[in-house]
N, C-alpha and C. Protein backbone atom coordinates (compact mmCIF):
# COMPACT_ATOMS: atom_id res chain seq x y z
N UNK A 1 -38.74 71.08 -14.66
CA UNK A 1 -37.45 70.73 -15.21
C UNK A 1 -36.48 70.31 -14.11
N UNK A 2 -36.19 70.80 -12.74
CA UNK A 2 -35.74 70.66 -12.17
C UNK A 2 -35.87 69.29 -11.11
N UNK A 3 -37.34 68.88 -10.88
CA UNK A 3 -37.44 67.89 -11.04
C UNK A 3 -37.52 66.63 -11.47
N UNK A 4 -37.08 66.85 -12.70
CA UNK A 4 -37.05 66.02 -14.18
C UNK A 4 -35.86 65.61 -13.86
N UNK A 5 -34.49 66.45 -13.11
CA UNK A 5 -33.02 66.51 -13.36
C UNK A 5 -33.06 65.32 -11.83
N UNK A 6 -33.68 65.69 -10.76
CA UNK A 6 -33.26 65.53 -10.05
C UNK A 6 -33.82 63.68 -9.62
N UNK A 7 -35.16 62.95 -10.81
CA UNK A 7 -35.25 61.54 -10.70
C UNK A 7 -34.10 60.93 -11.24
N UNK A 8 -34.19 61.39 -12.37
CA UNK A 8 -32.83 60.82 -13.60
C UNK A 8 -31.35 61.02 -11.87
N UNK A 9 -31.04 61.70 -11.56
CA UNK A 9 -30.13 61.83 -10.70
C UNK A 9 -30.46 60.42 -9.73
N UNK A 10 -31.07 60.37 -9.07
CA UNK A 10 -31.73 59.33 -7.96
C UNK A 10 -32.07 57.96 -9.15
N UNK A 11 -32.37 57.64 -10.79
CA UNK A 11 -32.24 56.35 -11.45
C UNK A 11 -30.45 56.32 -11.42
N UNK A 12 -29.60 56.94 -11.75
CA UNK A 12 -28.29 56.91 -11.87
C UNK A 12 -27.64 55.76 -10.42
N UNK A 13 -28.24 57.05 -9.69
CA UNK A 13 -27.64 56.19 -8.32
C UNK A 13 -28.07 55.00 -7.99
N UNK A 14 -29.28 55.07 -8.46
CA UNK A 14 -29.98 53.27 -7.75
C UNK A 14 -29.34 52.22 -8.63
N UNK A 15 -28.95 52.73 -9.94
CA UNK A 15 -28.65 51.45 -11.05
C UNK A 15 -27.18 51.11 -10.28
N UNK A 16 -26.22 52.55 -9.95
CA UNK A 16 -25.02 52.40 -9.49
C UNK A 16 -24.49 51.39 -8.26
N UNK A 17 -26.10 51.58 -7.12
CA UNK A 17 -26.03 50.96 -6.11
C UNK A 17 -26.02 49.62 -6.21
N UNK A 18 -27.27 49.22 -7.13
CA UNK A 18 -27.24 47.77 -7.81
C UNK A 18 -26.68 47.00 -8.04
N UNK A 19 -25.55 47.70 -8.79
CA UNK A 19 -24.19 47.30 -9.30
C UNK A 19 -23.37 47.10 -8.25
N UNK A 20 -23.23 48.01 -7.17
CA UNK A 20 -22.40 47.27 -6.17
C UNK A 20 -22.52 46.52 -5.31
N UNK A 21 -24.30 46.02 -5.08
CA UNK A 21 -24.42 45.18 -4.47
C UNK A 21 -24.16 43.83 -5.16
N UNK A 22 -24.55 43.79 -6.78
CA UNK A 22 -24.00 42.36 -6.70
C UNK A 22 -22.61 41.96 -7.27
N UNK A 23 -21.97 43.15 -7.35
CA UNK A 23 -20.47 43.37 -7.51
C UNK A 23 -20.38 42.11 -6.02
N UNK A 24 -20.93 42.88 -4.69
CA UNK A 24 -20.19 42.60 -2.78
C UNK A 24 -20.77 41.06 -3.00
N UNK A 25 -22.20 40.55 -3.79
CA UNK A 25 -22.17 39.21 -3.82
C UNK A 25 -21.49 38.16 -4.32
N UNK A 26 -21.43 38.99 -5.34
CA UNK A 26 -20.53 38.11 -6.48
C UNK A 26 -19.42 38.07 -6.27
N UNK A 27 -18.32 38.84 -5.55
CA UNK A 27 -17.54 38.31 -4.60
C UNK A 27 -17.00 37.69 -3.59
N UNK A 28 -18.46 37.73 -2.65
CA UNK A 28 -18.15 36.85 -1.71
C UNK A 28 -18.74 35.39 -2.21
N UNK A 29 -19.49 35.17 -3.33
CA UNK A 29 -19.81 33.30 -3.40
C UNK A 29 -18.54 33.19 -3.83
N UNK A 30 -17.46 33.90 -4.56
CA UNK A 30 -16.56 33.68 -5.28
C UNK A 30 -15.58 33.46 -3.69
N UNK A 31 -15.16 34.10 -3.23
CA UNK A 31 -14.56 33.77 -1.99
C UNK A 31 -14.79 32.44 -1.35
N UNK A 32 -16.26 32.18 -1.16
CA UNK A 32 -16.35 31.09 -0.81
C UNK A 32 -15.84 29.71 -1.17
N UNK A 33 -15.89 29.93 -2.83
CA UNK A 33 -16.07 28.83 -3.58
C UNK A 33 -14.27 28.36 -3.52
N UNK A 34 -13.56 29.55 -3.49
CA UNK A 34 -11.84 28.77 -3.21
C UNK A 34 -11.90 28.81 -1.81
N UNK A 35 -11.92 29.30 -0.71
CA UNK A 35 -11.89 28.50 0.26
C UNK A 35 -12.54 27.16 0.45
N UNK A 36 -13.37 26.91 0.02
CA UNK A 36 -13.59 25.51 0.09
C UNK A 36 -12.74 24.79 -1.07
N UNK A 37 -12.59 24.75 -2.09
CA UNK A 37 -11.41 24.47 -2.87
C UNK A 37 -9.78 24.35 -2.37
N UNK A 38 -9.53 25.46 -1.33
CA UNK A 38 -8.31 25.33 -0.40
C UNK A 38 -8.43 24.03 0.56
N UNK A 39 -9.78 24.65 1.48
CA UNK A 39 -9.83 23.50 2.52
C UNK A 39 -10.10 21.62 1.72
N UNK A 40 -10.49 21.49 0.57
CA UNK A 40 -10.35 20.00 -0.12
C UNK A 40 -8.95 19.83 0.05
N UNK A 41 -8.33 20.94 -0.93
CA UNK A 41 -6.96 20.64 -0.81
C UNK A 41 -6.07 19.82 0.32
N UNK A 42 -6.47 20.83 1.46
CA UNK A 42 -5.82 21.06 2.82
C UNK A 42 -6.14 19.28 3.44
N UNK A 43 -7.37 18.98 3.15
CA UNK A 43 -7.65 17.88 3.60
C UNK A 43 -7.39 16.43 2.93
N UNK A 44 -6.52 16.88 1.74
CA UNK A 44 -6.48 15.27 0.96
C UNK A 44 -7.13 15.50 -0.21
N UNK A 45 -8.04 16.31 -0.31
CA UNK A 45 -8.65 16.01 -1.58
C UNK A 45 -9.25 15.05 -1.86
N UNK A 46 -9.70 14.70 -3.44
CA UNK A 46 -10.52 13.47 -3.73
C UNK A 46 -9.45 12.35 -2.86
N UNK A 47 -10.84 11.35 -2.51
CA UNK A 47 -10.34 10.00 -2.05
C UNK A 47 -9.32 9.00 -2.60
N UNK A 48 -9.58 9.16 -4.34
CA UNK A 48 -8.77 8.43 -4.76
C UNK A 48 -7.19 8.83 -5.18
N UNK A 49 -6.84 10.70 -4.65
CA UNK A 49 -5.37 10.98 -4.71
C UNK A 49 -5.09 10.39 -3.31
N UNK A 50 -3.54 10.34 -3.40
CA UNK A 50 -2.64 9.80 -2.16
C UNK A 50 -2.82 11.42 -0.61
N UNK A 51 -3.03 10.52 0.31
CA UNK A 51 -3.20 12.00 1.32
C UNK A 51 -2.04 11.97 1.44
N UNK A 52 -1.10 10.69 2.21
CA UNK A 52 0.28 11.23 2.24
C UNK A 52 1.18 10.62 1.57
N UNK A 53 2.68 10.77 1.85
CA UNK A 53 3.90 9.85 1.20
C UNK A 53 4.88 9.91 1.85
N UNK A 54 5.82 8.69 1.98
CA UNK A 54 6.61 8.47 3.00
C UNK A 54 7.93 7.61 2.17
N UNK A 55 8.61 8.49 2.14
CA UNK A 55 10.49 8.28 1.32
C UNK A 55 10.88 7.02 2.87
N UNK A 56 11.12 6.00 2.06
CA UNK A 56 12.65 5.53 2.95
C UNK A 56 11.83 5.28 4.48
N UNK A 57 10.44 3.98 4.32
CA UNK A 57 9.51 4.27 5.48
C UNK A 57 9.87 2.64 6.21
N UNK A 58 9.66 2.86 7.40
CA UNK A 58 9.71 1.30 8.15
C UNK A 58 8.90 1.27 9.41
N UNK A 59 7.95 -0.21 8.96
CA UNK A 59 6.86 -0.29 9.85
C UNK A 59 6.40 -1.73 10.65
N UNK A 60 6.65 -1.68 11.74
CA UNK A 60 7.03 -2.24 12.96
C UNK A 60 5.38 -2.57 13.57
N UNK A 61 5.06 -4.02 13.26
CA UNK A 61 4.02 -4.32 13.93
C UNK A 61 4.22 -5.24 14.93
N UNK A 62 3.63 -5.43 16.43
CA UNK A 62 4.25 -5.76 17.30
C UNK A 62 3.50 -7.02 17.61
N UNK A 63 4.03 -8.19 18.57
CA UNK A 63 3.02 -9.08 19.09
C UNK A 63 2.47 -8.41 20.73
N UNK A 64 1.31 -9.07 20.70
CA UNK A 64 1.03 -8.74 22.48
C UNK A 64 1.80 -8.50 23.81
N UNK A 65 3.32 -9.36 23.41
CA UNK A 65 4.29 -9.25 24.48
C UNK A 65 4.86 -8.49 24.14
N UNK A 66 4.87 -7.11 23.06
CA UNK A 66 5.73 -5.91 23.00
C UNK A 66 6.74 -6.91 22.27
N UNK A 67 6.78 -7.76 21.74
CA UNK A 67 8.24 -8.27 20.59
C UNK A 67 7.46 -8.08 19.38
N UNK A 68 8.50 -7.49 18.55
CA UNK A 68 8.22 -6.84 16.93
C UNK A 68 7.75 -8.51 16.18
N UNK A 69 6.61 -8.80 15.63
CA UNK A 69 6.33 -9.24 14.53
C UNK A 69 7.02 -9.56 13.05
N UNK A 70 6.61 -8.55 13.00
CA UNK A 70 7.58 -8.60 11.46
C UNK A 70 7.09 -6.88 10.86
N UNK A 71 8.14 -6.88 9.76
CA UNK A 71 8.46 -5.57 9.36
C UNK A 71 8.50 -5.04 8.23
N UNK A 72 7.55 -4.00 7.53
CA UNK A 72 7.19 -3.70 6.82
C UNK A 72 7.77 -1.99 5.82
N UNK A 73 8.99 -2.46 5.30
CA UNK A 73 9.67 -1.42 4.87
C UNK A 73 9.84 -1.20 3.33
N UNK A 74 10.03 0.05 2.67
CA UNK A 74 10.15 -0.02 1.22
C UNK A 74 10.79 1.66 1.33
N UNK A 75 11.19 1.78 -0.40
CA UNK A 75 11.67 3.07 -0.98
C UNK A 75 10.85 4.00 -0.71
N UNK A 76 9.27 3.84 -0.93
CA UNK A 76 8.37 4.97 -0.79
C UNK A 76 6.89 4.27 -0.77
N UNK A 77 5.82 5.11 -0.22
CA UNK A 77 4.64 4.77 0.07
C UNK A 77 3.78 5.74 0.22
N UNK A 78 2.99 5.63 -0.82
CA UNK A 78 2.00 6.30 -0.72
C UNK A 78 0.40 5.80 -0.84
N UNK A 79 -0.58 6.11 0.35
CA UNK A 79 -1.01 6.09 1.07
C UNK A 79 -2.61 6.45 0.35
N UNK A 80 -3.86 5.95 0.10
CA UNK A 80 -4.82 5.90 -0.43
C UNK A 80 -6.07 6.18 0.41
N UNK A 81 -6.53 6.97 0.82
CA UNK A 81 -7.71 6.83 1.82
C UNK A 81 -9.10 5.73 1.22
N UNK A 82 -9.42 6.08 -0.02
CA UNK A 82 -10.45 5.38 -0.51
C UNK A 82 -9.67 3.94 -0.20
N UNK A 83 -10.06 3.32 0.45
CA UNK A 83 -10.04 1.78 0.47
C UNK A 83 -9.01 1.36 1.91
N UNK A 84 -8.10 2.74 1.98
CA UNK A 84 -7.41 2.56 3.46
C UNK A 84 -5.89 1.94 2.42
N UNK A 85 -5.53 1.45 1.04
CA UNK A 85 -4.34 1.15 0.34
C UNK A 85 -3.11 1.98 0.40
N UNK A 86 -2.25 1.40 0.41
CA UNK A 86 -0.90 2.16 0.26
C UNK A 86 -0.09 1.33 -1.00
N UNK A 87 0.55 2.42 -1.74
CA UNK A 87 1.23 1.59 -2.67
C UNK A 87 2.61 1.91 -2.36
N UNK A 88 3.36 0.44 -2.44
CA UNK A 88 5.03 0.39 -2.20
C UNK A 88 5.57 0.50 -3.23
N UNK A 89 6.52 0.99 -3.55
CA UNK A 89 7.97 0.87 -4.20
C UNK A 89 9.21 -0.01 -3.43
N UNK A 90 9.18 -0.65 -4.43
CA UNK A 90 10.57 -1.87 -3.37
C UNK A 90 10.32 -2.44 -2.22
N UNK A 91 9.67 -2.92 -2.30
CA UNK A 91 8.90 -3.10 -0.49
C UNK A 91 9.52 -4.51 0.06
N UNK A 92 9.97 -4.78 1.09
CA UNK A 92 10.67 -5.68 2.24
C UNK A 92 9.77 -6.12 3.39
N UNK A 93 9.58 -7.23 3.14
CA UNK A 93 8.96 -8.00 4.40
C UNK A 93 9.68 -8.90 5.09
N UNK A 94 9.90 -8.09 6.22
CA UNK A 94 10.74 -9.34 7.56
C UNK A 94 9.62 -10.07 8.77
N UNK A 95 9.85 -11.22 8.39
CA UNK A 95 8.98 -12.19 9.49
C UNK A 95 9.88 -12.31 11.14
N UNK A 96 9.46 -11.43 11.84
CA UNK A 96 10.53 -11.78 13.02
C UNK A 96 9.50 -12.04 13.97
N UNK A 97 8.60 -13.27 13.97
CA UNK A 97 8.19 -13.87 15.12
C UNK A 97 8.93 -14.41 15.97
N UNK A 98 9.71 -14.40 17.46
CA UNK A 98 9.83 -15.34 18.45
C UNK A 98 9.65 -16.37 18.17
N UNK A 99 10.93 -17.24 17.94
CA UNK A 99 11.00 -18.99 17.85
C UNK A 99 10.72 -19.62 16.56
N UNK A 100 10.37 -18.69 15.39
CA UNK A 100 10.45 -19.04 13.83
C UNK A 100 11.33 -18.71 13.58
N UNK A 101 11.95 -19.39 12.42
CA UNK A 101 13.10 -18.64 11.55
C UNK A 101 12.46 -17.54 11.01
N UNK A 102 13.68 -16.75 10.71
CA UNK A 102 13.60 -15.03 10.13
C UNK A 102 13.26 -15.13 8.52
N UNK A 103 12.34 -14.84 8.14
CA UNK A 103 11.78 -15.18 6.77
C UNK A 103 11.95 -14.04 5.83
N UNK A 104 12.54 -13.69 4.90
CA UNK A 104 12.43 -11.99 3.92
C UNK A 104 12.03 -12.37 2.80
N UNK A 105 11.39 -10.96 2.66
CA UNK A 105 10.72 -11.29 1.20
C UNK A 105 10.50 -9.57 0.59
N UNK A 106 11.27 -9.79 -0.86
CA UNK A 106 11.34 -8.58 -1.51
C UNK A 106 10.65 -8.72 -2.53
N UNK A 107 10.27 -7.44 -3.70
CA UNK A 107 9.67 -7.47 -4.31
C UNK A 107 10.36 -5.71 -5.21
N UNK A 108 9.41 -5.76 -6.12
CA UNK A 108 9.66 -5.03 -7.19
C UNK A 108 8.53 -3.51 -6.33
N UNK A 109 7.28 -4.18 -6.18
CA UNK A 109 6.50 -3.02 -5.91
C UNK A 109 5.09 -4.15 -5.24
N UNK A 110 4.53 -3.03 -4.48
CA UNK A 110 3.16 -4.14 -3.77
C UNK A 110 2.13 -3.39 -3.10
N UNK A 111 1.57 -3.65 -2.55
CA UNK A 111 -0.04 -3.18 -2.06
C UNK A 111 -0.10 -3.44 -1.13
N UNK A 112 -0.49 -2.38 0.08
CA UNK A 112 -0.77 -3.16 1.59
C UNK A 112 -1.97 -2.77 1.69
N UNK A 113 -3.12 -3.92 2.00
CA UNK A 113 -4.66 -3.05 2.60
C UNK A 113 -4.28 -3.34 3.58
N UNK A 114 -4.45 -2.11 4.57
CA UNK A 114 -4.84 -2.25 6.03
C UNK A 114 -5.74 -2.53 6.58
N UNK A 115 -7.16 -2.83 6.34
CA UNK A 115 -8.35 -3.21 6.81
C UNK A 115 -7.91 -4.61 7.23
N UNK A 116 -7.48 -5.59 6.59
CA UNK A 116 -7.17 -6.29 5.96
C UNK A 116 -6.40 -7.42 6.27
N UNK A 117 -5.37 -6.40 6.79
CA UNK A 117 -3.83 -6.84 7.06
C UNK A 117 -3.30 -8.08 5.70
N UNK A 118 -3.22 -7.55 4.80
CA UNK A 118 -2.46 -8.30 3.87
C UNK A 118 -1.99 -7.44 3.12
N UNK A 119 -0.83 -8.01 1.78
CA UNK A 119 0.40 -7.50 1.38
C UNK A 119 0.35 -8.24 0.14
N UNK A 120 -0.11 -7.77 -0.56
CA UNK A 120 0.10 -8.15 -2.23
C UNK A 120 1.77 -7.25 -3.17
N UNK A 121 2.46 -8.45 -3.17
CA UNK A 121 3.88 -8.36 -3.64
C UNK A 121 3.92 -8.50 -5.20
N UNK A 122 4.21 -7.93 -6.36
CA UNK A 122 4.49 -7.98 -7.34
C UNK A 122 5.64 -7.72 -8.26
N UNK A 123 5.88 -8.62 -8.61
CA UNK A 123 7.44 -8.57 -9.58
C UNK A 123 8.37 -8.84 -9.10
N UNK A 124 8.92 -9.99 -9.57
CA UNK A 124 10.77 -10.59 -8.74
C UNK A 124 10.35 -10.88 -7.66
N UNK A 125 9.50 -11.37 -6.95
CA UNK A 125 9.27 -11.98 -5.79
C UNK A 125 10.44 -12.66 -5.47
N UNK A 126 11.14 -12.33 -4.62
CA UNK A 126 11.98 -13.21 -4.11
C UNK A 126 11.79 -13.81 -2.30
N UNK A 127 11.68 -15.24 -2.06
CA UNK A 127 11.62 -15.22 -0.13
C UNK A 127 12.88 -16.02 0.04
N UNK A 128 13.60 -15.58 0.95
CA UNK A 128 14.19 -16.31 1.66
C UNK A 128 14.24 -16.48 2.76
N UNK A 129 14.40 -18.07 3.71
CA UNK A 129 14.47 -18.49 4.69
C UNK A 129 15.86 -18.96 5.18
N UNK A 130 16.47 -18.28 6.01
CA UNK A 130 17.53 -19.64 6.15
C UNK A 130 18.18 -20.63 6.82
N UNK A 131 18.71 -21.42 6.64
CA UNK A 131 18.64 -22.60 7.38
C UNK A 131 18.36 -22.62 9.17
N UNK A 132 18.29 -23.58 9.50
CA UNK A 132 17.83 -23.54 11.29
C UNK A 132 18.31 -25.15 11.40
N UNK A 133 18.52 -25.30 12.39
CA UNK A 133 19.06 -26.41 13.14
C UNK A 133 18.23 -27.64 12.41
N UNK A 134 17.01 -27.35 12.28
CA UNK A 134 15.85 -28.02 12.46
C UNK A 134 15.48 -28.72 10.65
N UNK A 135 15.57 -27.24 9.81
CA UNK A 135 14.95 -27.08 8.24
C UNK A 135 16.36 -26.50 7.87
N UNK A 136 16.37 -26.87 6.28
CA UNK A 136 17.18 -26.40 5.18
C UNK A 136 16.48 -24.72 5.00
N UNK A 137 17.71 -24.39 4.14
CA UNK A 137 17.83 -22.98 3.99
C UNK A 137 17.00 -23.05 2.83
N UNK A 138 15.99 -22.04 2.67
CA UNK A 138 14.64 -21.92 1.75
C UNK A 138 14.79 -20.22 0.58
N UNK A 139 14.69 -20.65 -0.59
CA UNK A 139 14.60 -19.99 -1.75
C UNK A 139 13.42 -20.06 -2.21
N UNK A 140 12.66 -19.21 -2.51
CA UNK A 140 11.29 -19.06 -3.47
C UNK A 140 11.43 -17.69 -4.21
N UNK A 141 10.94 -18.39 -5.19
CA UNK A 141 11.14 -17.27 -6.29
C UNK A 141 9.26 -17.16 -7.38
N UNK A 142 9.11 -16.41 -7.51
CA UNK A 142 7.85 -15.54 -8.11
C UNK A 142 7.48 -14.39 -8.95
N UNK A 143 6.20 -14.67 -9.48
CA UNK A 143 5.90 -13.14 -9.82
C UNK A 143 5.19 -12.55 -9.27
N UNK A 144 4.11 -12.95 -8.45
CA UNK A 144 3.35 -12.53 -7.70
C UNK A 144 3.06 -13.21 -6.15
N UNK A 145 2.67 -12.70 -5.18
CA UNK A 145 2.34 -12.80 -3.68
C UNK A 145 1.91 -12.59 -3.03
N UNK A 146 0.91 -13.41 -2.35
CA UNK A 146 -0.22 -12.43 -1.29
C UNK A 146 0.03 -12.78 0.11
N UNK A 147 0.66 -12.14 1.06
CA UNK A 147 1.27 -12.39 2.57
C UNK A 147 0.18 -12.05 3.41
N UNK A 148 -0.17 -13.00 4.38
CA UNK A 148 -1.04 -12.54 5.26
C UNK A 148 -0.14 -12.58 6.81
N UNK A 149 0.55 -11.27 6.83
CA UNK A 149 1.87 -11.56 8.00
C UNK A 149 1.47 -11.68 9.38
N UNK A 150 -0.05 -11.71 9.64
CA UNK A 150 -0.37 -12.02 11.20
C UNK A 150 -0.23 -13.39 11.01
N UNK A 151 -0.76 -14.13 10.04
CA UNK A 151 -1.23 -15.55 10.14
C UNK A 151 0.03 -16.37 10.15
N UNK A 152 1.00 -15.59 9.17
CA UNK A 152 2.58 -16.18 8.52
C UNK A 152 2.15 -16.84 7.38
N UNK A 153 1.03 -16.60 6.27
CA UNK A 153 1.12 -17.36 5.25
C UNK A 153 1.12 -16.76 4.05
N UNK A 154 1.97 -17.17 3.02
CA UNK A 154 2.08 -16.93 1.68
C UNK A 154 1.53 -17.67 0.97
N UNK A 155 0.74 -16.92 -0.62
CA UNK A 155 0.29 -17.38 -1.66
C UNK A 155 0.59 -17.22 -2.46
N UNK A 156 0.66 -18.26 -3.65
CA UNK A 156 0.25 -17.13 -5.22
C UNK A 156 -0.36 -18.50 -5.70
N UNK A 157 -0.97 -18.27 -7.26
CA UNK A 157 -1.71 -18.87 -7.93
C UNK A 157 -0.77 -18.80 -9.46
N UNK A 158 1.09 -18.49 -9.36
CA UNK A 158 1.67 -18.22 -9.94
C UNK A 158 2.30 -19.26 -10.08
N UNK A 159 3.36 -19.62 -11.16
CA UNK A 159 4.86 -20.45 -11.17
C UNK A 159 5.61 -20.30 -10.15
N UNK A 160 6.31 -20.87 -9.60
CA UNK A 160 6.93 -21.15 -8.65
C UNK A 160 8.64 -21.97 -8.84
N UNK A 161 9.44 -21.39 -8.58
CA UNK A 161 10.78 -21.87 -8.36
C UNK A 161 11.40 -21.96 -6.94
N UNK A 162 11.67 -23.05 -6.62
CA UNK A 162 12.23 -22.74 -5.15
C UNK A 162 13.31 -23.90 -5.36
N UNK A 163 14.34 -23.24 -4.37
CA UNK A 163 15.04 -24.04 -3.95
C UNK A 163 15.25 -24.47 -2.03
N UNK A 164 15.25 -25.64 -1.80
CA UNK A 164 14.86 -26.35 -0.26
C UNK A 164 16.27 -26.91 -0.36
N UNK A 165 17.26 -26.75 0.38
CA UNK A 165 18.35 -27.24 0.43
C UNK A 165 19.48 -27.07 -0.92
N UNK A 166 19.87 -28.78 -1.14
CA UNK A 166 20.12 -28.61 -2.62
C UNK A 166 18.92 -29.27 -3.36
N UNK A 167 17.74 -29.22 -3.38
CA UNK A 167 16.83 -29.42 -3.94
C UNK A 167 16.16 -28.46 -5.02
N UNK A 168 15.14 -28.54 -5.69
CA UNK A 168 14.63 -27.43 -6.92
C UNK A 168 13.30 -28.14 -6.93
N UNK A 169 12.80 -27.25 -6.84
CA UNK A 169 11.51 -27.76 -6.78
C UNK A 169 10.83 -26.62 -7.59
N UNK A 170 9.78 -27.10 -8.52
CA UNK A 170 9.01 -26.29 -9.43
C UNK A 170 7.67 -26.64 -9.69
N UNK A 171 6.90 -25.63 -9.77
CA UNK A 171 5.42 -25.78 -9.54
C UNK A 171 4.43 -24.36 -9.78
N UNK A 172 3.23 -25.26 -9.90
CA UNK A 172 2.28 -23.77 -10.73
C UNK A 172 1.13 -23.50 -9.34
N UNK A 173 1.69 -22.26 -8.30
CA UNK A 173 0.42 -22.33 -7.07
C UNK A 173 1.20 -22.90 -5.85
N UNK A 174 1.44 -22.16 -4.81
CA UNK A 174 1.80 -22.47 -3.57
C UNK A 174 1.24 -21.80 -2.53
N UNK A 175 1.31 -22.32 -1.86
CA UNK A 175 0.51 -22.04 -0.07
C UNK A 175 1.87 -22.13 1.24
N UNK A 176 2.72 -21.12 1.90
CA UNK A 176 2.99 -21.60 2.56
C UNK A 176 3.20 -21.04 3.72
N UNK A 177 3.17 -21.99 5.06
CA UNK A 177 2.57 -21.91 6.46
C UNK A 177 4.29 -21.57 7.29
N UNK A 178 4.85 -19.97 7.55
CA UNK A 178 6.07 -20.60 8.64
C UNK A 178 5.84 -20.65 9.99
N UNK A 179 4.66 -20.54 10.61
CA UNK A 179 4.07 -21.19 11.55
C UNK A 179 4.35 -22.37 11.86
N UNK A 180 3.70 -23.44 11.17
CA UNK A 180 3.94 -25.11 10.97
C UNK A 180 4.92 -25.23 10.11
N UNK A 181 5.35 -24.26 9.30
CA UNK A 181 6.74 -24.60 8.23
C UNK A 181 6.53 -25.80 7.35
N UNK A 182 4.97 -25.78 6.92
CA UNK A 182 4.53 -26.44 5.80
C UNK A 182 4.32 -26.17 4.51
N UNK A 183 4.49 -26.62 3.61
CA UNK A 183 4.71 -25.54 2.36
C UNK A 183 3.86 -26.98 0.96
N UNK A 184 2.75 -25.92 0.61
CA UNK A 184 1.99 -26.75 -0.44
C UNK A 184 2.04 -26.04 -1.60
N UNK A 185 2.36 -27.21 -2.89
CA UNK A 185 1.96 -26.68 -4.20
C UNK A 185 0.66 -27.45 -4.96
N UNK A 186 -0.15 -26.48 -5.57
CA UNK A 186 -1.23 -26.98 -6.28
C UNK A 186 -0.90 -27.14 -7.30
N UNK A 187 -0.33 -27.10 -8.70
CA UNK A 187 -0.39 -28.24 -9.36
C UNK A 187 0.80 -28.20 -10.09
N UNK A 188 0.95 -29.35 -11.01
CA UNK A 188 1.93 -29.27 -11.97
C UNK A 188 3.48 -29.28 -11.26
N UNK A 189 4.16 -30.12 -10.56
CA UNK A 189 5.17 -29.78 -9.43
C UNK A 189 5.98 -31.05 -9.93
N UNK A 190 7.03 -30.57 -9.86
CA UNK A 190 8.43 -30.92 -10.43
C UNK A 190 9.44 -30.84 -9.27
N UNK A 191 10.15 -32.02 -8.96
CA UNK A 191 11.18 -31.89 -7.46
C UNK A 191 12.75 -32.69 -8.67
N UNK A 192 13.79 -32.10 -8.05
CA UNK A 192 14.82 -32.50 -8.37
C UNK A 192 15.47 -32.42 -7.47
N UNK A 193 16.04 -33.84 -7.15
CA UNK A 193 17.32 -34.13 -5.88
C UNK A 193 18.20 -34.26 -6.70
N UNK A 194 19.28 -33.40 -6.26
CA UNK A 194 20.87 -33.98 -6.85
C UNK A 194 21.09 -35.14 -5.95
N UNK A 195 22.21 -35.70 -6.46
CA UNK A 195 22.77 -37.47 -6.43
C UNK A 195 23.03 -37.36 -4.99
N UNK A 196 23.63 -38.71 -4.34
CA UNK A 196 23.96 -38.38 -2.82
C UNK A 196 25.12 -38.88 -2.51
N UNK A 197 25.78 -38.34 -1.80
CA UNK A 197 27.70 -38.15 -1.94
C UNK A 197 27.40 -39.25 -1.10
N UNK A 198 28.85 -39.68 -1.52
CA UNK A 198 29.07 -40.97 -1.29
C UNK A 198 30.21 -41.49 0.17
């Protein structure tokens, strides 16, 4: 009898022990499983959330001789690792190459890939150029824009309103170079000169 008391005593404890061993496991995969859940966090997380964001940002790309390029500023930006994208709010592009006229160009909201170096502008596109000794003061107006600001050239495959002096010029698709300060429309293009003072 007394040995009868004393297995049942020694099954009690082993079931008890059991229990706390996979109580100590089952806690620590559980431990594991939010620290690594922290550290995603910590690191950005999935690729396709924003890692960072930047209120009220301005970005200064330079030429080889240390003189600023042109300048890349907006309301806010946030920043995409999958693909290297940032998306703007209000975003401002200043062309300040050495010996071109100063070129701006605003927008509603836009896309910068950095791989890339280009700048997709959307909504209210507005550019202005203005006058130089040389060229009339330049208006373009849009809905869409694709800037490639190393090269200095603008696109769209959009309508087009511009004004070149007192001129108006209208057209579906433009290309233009302020490098050479050549400016092409692909199709459908409409020019209006007012009369000439007399």
């Amino acid at each position: 009898m007394v040995n009868y008391k004393r297995t049942a005593h020694r099954w009690k404890l082993l079931s008890i022990m059991m229990i706390g061993v996979f109580c100590a496991f089952g806690s620590f995969w559980l431990l594991q499983v939010m620290e690594s859940d922290e550290l995603d966090g910590r690191l950005g997380g999935p690729g396709s959330e924003p890692d960072y964001i930047v209120e009220n940002f301005s970005f200064v790309r330079m030429t080889q001789d240390g003189k600023p390029s042109y300048v890349v500023s907006g309301k806010r930006l946030a920043h995409t690792p999958m693909g290297d994208v940032s998306v703007v709010e209000q975003p401002v592009v200043q062309g300040m190459t050495p010996g071109r006229p100063r070129m701006t160009v605003v927008a509603d909201r836009g896309r910068i890939y950095h791989e890339e170096h280009r700048v997709d502008l959307l909504g209210n596109v507005d550019i202005q150029r203005p006058a130089t000794p040389t060229s009339e003061a330049l208006r373009v107006r849009t809905q869409a824009l694709t800037v490639l600001p190393d090269e200095e050239i603008m696109k769209t495959d959009k309508p087009v309103e511009m004004q070149l002096g007192a001129a108006t010029v209208r057209g579906t698709g433009m290309v233009a170079n302020n490098a050479t300060q050549k400016l092409h429309l692909a199709s459908r293009g409409q020019i209006v000169y007012p009369p000439r003072q007399r």
